[in-house]
Each structure stands twice: as structure tokens, then as C-alpha cells.
C-alpha atoms as a PDB file:
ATOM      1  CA  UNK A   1      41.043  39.985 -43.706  1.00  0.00           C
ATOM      2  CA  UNK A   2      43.029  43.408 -42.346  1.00  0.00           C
ATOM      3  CA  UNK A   3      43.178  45.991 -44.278  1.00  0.00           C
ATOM      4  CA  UNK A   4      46.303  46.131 -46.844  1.00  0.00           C
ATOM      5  CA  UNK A   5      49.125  47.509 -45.089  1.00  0.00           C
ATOM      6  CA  UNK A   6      50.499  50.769 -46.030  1.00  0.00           C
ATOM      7  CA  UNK A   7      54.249  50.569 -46.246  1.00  0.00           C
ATOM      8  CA  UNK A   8      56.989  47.953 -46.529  1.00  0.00           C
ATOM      9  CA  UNK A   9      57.861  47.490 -43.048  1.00  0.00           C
ATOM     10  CA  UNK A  10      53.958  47.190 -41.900  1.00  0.00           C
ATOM     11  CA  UNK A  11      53.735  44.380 -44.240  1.00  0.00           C
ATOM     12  CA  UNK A  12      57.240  42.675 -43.029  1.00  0.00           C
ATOM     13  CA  UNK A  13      55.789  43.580 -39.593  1.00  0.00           C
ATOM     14  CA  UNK A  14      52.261  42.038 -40.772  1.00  0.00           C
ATOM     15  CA  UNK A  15      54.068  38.745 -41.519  1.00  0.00           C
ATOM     16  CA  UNK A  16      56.229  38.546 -38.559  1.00  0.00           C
ATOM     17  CA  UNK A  17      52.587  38.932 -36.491  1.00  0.00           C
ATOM     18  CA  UNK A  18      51.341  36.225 -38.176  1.00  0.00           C
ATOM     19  CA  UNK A  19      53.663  33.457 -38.033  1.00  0.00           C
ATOM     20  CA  UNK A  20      54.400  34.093 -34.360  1.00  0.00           C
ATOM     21  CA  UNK A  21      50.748  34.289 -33.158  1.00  0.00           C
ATOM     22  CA  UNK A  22      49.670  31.163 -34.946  1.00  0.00           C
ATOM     23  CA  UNK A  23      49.345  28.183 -33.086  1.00  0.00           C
ATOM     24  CA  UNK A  24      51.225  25.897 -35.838  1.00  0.00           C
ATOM     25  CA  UNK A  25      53.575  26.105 -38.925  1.00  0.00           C
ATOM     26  CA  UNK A  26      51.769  27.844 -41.769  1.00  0.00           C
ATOM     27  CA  UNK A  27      51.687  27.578 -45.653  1.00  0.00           C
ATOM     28  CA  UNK A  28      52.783  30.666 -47.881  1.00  0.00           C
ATOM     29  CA  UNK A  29      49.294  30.959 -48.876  1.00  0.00           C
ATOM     30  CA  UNK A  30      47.938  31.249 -45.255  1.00  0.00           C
ATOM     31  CA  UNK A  31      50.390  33.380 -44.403  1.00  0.00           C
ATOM     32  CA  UNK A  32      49.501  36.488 -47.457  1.00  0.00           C
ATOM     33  CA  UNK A  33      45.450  35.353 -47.062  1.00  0.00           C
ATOM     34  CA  UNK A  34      46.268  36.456 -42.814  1.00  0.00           C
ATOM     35  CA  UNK A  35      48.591  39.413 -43.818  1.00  0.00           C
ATOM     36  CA  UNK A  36      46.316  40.789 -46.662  1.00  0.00           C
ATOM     37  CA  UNK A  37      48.521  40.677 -49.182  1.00  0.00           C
ATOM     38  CA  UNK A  38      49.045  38.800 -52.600  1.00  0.00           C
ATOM     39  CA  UNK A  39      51.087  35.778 -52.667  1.00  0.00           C
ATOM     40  CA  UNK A  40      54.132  37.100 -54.667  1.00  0.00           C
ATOM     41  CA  UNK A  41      54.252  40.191 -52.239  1.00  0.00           C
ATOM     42  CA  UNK A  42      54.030  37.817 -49.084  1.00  0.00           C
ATOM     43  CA  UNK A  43      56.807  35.689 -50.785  1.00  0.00           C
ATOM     44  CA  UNK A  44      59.199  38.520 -51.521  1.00  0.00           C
ATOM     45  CA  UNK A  45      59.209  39.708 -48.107  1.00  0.00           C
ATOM     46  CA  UNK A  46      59.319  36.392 -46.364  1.00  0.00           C
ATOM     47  CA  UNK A  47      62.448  35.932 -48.828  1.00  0.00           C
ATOM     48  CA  UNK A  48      64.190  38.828 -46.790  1.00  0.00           C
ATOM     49  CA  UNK A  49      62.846  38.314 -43.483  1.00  0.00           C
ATOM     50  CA  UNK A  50      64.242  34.555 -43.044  1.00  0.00           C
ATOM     51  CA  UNK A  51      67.664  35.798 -44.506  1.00  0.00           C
ATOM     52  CA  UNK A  52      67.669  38.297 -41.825  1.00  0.00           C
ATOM     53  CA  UNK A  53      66.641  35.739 -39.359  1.00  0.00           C
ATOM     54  CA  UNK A  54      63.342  36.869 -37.626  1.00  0.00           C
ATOM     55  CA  UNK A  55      61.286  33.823 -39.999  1.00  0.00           C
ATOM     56  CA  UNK A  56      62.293  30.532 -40.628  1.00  0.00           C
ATOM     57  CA  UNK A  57      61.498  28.126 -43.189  1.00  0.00           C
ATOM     58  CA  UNK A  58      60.495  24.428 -42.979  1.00  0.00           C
ATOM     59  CA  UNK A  59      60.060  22.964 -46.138  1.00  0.00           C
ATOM     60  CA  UNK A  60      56.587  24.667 -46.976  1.00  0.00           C
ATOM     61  CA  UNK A  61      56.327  26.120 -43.688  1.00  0.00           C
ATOM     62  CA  UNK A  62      57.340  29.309 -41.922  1.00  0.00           C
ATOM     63  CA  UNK A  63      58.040  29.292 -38.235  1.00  0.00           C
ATOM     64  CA  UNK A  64      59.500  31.790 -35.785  1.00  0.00           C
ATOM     65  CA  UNK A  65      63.000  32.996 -36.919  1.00  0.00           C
ATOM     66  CA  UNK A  66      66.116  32.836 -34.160  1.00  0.00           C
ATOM     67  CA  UNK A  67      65.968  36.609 -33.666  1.00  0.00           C
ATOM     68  CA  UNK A  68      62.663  36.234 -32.693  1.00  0.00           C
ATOM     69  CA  UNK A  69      63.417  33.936 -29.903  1.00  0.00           C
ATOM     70  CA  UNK A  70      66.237  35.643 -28.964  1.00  0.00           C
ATOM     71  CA  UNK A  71      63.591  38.138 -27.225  1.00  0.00           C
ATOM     72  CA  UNK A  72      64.168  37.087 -23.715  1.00  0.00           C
ATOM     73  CA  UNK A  73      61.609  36.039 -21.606  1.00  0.00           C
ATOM     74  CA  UNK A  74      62.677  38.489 -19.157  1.00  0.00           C
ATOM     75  CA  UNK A  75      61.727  41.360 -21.027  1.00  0.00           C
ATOM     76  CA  UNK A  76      58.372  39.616 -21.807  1.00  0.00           C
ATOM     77  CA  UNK A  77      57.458  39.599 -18.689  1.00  0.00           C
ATOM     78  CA  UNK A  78      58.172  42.871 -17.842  1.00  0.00           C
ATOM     79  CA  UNK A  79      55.870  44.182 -20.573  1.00  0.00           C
ATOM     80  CA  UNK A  80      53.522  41.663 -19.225  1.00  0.00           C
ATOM     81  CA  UNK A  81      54.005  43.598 -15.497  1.00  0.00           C
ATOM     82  CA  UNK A  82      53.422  47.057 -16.755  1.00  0.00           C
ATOM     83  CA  UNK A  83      50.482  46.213 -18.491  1.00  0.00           C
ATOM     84  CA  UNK A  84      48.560  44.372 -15.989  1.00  0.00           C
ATOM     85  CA  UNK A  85      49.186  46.180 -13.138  1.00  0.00           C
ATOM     86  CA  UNK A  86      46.087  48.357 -13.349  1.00  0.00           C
ATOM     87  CA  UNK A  87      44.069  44.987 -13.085  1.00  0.00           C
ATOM     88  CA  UNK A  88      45.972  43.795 -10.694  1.00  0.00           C
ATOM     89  CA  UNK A  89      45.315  46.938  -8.689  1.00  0.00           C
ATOM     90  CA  UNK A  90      41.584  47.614  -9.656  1.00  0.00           C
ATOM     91  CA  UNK A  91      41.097  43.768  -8.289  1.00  0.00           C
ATOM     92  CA  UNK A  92      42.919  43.947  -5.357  1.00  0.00           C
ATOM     93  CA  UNK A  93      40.832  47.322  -4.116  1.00  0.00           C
ATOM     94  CA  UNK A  94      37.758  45.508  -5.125  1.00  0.00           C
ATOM     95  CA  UNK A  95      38.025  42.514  -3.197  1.00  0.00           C
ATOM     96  CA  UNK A  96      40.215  43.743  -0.251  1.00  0.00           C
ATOM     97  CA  UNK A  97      42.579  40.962  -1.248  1.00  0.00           C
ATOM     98  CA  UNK A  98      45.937  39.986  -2.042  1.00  0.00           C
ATOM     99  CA  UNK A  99      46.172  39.244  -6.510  1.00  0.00           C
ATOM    100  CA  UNK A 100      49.219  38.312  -8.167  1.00  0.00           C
ATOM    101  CA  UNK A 101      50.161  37.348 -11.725  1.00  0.00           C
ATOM    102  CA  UNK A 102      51.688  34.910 -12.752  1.00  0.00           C
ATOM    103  CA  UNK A 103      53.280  33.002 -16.136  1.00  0.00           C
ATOM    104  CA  UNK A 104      53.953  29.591 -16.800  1.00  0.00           C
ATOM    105  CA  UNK A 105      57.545  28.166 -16.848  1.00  0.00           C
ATOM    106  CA  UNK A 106      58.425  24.449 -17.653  1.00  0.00           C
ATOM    107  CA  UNK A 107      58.546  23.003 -14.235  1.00  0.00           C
ATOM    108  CA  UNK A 108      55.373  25.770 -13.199  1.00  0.00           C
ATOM    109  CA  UNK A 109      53.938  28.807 -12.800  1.00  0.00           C
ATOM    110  CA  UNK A 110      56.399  32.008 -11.675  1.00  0.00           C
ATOM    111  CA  UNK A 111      54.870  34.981  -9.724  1.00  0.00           C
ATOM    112  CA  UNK A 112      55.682  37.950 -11.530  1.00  0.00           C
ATOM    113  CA  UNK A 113      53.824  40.930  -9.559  1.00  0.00           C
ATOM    114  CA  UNK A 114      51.898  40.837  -6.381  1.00  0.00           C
ATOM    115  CA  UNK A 115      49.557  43.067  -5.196  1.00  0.00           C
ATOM    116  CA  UNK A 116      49.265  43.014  -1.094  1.00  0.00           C
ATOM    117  CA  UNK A 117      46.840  45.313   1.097  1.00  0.00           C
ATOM    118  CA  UNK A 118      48.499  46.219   4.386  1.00  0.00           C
ATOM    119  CA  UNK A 119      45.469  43.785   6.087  1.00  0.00           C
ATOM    120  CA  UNK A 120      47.266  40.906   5.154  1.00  0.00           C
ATOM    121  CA  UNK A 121      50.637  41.820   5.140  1.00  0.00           C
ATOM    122  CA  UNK A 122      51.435  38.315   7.217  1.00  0.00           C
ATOM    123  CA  UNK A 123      51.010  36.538   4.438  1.00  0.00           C
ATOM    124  CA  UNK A 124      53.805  35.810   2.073  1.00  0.00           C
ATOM    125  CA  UNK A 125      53.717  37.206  -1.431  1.00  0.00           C
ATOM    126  CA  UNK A 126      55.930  34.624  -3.358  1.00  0.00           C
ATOM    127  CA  UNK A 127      57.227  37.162  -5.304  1.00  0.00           C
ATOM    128  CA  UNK A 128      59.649  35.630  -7.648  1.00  0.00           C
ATOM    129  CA  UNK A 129      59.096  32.166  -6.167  1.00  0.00           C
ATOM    130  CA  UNK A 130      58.212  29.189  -8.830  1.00  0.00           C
ATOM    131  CA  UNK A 131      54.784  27.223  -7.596  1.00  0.00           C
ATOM    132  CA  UNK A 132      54.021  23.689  -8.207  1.00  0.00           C
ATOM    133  CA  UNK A 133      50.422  22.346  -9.911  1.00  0.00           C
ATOM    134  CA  UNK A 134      49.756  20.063  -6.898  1.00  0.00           C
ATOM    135  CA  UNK A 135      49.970  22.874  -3.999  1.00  0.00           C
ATOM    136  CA  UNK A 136      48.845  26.371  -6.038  1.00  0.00           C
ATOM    137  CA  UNK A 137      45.746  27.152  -7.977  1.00  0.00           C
ATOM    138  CA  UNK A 138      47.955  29.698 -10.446  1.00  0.00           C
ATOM    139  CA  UNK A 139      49.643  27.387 -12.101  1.00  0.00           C
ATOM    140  CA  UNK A 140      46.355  24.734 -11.993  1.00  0.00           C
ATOM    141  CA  UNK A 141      44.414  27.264 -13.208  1.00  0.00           C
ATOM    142  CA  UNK A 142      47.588  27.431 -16.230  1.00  0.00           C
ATOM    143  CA  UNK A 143      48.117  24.178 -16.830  1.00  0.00           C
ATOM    144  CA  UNK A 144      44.502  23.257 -16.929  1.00  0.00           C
ATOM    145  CA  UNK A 145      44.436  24.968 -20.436  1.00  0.00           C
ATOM    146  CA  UNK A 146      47.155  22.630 -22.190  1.00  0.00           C
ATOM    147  CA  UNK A 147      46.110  19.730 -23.784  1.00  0.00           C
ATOM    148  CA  UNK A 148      47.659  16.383 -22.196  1.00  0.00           C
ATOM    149  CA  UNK A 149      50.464  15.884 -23.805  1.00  0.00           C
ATOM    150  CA  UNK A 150      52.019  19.217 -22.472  1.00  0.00           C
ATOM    151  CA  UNK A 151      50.596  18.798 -18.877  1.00  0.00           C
ATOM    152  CA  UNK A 152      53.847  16.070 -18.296  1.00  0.00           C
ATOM    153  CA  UNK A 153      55.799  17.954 -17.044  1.00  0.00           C
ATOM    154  CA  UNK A 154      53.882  19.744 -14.932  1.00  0.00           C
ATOM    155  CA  UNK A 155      52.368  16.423 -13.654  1.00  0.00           C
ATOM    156  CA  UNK A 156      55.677  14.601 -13.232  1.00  0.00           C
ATOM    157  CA  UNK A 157      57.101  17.497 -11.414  1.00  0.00           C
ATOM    158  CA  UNK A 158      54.064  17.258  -8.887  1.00  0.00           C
ATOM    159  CA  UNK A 159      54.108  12.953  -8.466  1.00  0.00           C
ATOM    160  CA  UNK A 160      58.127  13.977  -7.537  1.00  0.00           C
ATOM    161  CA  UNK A 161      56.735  15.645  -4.474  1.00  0.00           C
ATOM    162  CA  UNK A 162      53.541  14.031  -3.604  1.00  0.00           C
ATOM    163  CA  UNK A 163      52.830   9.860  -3.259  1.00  0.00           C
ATOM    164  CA  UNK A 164      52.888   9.129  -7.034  1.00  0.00           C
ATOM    165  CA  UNK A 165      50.621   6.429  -6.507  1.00  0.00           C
ATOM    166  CA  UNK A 166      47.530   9.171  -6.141  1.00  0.00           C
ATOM    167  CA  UNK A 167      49.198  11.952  -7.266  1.00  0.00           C
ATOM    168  CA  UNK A 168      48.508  11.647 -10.964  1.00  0.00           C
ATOM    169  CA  UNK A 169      44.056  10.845 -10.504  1.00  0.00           C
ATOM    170  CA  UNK A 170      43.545  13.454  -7.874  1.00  0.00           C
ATOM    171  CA  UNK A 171      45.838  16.074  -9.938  1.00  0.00           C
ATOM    172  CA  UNK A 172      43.772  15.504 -13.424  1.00  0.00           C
ATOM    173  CA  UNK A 173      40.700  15.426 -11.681  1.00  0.00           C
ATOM    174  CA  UNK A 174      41.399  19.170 -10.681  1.00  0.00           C
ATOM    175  CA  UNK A 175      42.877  19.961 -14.177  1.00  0.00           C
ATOM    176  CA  UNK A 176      39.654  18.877 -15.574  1.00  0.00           C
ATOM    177  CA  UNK A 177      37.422  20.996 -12.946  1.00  0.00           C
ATOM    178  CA  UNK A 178      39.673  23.885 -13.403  1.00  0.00           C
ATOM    179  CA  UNK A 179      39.352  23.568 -17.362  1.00  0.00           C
ATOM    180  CA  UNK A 180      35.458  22.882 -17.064  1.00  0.00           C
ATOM    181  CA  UNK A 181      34.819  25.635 -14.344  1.00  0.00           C
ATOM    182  CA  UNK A 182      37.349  28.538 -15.854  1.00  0.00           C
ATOM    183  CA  UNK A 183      38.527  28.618 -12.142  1.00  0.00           C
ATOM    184  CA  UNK A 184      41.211  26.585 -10.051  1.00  0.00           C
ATOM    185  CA  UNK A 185      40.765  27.126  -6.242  1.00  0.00           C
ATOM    186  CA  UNK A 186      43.250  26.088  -3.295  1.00  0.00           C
ATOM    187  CA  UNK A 187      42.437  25.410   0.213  1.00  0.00           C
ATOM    188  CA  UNK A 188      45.436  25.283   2.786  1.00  0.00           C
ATOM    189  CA  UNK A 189      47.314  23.068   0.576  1.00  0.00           C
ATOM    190  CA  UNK A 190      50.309  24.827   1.050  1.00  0.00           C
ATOM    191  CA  UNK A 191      49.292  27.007   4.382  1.00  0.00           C
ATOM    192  CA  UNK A 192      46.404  25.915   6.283  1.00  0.00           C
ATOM    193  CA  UNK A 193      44.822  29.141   6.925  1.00  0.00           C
ATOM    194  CA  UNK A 194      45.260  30.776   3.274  1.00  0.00           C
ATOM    195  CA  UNK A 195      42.894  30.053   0.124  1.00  0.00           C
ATOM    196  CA  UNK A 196      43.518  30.763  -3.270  1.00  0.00           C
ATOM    197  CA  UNK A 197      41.837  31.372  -6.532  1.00  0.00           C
ATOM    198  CA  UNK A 198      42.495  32.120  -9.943  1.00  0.00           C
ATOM    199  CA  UNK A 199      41.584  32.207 -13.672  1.00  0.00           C
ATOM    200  CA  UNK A 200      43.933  32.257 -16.642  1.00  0.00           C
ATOM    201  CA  UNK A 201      43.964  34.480 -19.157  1.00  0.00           C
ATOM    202  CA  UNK A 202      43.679  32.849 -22.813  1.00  0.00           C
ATOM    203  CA  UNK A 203      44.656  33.679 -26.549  1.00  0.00           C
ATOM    204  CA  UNK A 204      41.846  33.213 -28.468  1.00  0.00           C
ATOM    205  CA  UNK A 205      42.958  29.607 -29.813  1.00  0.00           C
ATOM    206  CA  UNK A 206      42.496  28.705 -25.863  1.00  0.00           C
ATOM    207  CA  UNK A 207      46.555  29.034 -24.844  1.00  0.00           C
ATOM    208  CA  UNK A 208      47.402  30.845 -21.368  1.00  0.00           C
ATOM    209  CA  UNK A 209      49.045  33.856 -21.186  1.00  0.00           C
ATOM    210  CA  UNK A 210      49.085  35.020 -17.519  1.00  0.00           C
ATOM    211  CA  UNK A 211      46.690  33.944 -14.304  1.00  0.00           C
ATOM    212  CA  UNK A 212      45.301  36.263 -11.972  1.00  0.00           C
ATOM    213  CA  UNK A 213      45.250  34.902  -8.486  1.00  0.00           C
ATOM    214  CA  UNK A 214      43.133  36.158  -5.419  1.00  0.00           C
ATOM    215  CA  UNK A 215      44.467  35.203  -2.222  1.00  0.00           C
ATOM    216  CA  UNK A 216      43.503  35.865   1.075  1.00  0.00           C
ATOM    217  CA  UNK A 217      42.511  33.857   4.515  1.00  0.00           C
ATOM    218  CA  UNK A 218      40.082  30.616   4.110  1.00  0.00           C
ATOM    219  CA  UNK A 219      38.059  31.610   6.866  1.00  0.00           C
ATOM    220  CA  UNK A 220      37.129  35.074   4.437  1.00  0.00           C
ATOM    221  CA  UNK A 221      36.140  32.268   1.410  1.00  0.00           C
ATOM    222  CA  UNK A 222      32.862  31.745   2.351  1.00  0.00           C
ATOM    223  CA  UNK A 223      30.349  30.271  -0.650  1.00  0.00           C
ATOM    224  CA  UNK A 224      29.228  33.738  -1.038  1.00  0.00           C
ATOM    225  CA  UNK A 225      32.392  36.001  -0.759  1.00  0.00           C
ATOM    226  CA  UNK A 226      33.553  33.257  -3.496  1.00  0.00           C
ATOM    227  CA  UNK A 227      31.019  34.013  -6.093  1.00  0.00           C
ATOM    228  CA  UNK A 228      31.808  37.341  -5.581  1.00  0.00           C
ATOM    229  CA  UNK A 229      35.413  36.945  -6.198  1.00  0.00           C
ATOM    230  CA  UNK A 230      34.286  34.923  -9.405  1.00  0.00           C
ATOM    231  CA  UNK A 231      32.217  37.689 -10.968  1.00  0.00           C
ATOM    232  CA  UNK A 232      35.064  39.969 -10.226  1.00  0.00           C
ATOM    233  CA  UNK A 233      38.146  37.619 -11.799  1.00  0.00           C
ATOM    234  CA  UNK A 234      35.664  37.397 -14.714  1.00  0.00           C
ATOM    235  CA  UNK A 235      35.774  40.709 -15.395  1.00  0.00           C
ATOM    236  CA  UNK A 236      39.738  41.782 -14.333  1.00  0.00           C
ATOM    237  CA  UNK A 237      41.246  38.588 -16.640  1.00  0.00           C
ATOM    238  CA  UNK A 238      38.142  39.905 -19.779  1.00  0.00           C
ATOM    239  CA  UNK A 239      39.555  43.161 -19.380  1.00  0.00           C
ATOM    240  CA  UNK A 240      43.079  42.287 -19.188  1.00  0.00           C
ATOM    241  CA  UNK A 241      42.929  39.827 -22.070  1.00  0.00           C
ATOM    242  CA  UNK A 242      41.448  43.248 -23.965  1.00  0.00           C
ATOM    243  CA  UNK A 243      44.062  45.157 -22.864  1.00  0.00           C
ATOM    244  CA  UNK A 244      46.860  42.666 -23.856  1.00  0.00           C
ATOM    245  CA  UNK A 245      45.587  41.976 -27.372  1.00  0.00           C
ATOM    246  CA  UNK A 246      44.879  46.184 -27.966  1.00  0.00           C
ATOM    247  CA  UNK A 247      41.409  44.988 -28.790  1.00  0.00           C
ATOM    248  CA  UNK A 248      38.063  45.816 -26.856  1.00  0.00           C
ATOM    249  CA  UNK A 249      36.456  42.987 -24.306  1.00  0.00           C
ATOM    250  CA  UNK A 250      35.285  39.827 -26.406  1.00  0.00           C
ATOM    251  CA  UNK A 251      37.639  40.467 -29.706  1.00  0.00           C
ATOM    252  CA  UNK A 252      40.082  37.660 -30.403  1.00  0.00           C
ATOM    253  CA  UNK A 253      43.557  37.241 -29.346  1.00  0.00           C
ATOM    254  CA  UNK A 254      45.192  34.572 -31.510  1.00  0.00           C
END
């Protein structure tokens, strides 16, 4: 349990923390044992908070207010930029390759920041573009950590593009390596000569936040340059997960 917060506005801020980090609708009681506070306290100042909007309340339950998804996803993932470019950097020197980040949209995954070294300037960064399960291994490495019922549309956006008839096995047979393995690697799927690989970073209740992707020519993926590459994604999404949850490597990020 956190410490009891020191002022009004830590508490209302404590609250606010809580019910948009958790992974489902919570009780009152769940809510003040998370927030460190006593029931009535946790009460009073949800009382305020869904009249202003940033909490709202479902019978017994307290969800995200509209204020709070009024934050646009643009500015999200700005935030998201600044703070892991210095991984994005540190892996790019590291490896000599391109890395890019990326976020998950409903239709797939959207690079947000690339990373190129001048070696491999002929290969296009995607910056901006929107990538597809079935030809990427950012947004497999994504999707791999929903459960099924939110892969759909990630699933039916690939069968739209590919022969539906084989679409579906072959792409949940690389959801499921890329969930078992922690790693979703792409060979010439969507270029012949360029490979791919990347991990997603993960909230502690298993729900991606970003991917790290290493990309570079096939020829340069050799079995040994790619355990390399996954010692060092290890590390860069560990440290980035740390970075985004202002916790040191291994805490929590719920």
C-alpha cells in the first residue's frame, strides 16, 4: 500500500492513477485500499472528481471520466517519443541498425520515431506509416500480447489482404510464437532483402505499450547476429519499460 498522500490534490491525483491504470472497473473499496486512504476520504473525493468529469461512475464502479479521454492520443505519443528516444538511440548504436517505435492503433501498429544509421539509409523508415500484423513483426510482436478476443481486428484486417483461407492458421501460429518467445521476427515479407525484429513493451498486467523494432538487411540476420540482437532488445524494452513507469528495471507497471 503507498504511503498516505500528503495533500488534497495528491490524493484526487492518487485516485485518478488508480482507476486509469487498472485493467477493469473497480469497487470503492479497491479503489481507497490502492490509493491508501480510508473509505469515506476515497468517497468524498471521488464525489468531486466525477462531477468534474475526470471519473465516472457505473453503478458500483468507477471508470475513466470524459476529460480523461479527452487527452488526445497525439499528445500521448509524443510523451511516448521524448521518452524513448534515448533507447531508441542507445539500441540503434549498439547494433548498427535501424530501431523504431511503434504503438498500436485499431487497424495496427503506427511508427512513431525511427532511428536510421546513414549505412542503411536505402531503406525506408515508415515513419508515420500504419503496418499490418501479416507483413510486420511490430505490430505481431503488439498484438501477440492481447488476448483473442481483441486480436479481431487485427486478424480480419490481415485475411482482407492475404488468401483468407490460410490467412487466419498461419497468422495465430505466429501470434502464439511471438507471445511464447517475447519476440516477433519478419523475413522479406514485405521487402525481400530486409528482416525485422521486435519485442513489446508490457504494463505489468501483460498489456503493450510501445514495440521496439530492429531492422536491418536479412543477409546481416544470421543465427548469431540474432541472439545478439535478442540480448540487446531485452535489455533496451527492460530499461524502457523502467523508464516509462519512473520505477527501476523489474518494478511493476500496472
Amino acid at each position: 500500500m503507498p504511503k498516505p498522500a500528503s495533500s488534497a490534490v495528491d490524493k484526487a491525483l492518487d485516485l485518478i492513477e488508480a482507476v486509469v491504470q487498472a485493467n477493469r472497473p473497480l469497487r470503492l473499496s479497491e479503489l481507497a485500499n490502492l490509493a491508501g486512504m480510508h473509505r469515506a476520504t476515497a468517497y468524498r473525493i471521488l464525489v468531486d472528481l466525477v462531477r468534474r468529469g475526470w471519473i465516472m461512475r457505473s453503478q458500483d464502479h468507477y471508470l475513466p471520466g470524459t476529460i480523461v479521454l479527452q487527452f488526445s492520443q497525439a499528445a500521448a505519443a509524443n510523451s511516448l517519443v521524448v521518452l524513448s528516444r534515448p533507447a531508441l538511440q542507445s539500441l540503434s548504436d549498439q547494433t548498427a541498425m535501424m530501431v523504431n517505435l511503434q504503438v498500436l492503433e485499431p487497424e495496427g501498429a503506427r511508427v512513431i520515431d525511427v532511428v536510421r544509421p546513414p549505412r542503411l539509409a536505402m531503406i525506408t523508415d515508415l515513419l508515420g506509416e500504419l503496418l499490418p500484423i501479416h507483413k510486420f513483426a511490430g505490430p505481431m510482436a503488439l498484438v501477440s500480447a492481447l488476448d483473442d478476443a481483441a486480436r479481431v481486428p487485427y486478424l480480419r484486417v490481415a485475411e482482407q489482404q492475404r488468401d483468407p483461407a490460410t490467412a487466419r492458421a498461419e497468422l495465430l501460429r505466429d501470434l502464439d510464437q511471438a507471445r511464447r518467445t517475447g519476440f516477433a521476427l519478419e523475413r522479406g515479407r514485405n521487402e525481400e532483402v530486409i528482416a525485422s525484429l521486435s519485442r513489446a513493451v508490457l504494463t505489468g498486467s501483460g498489456r503493450p505499450i510501445c514495440a521496439l523494432t530492429i531492422v536491418g538487411l536479412d543477409s546481416e540476420f544470421d543465427d548469431a547476429t540474432l541472439a545478439k540482437l535478442k540480448d540487446s532488445l531485452i535489455t533496451a524494452t527492460n530499461e524502457l519499460r523502467a523508464t516509462l513507469s519512473g520505477t527501476t528495471p523489474g518494478a511493476d507497471l500496472d
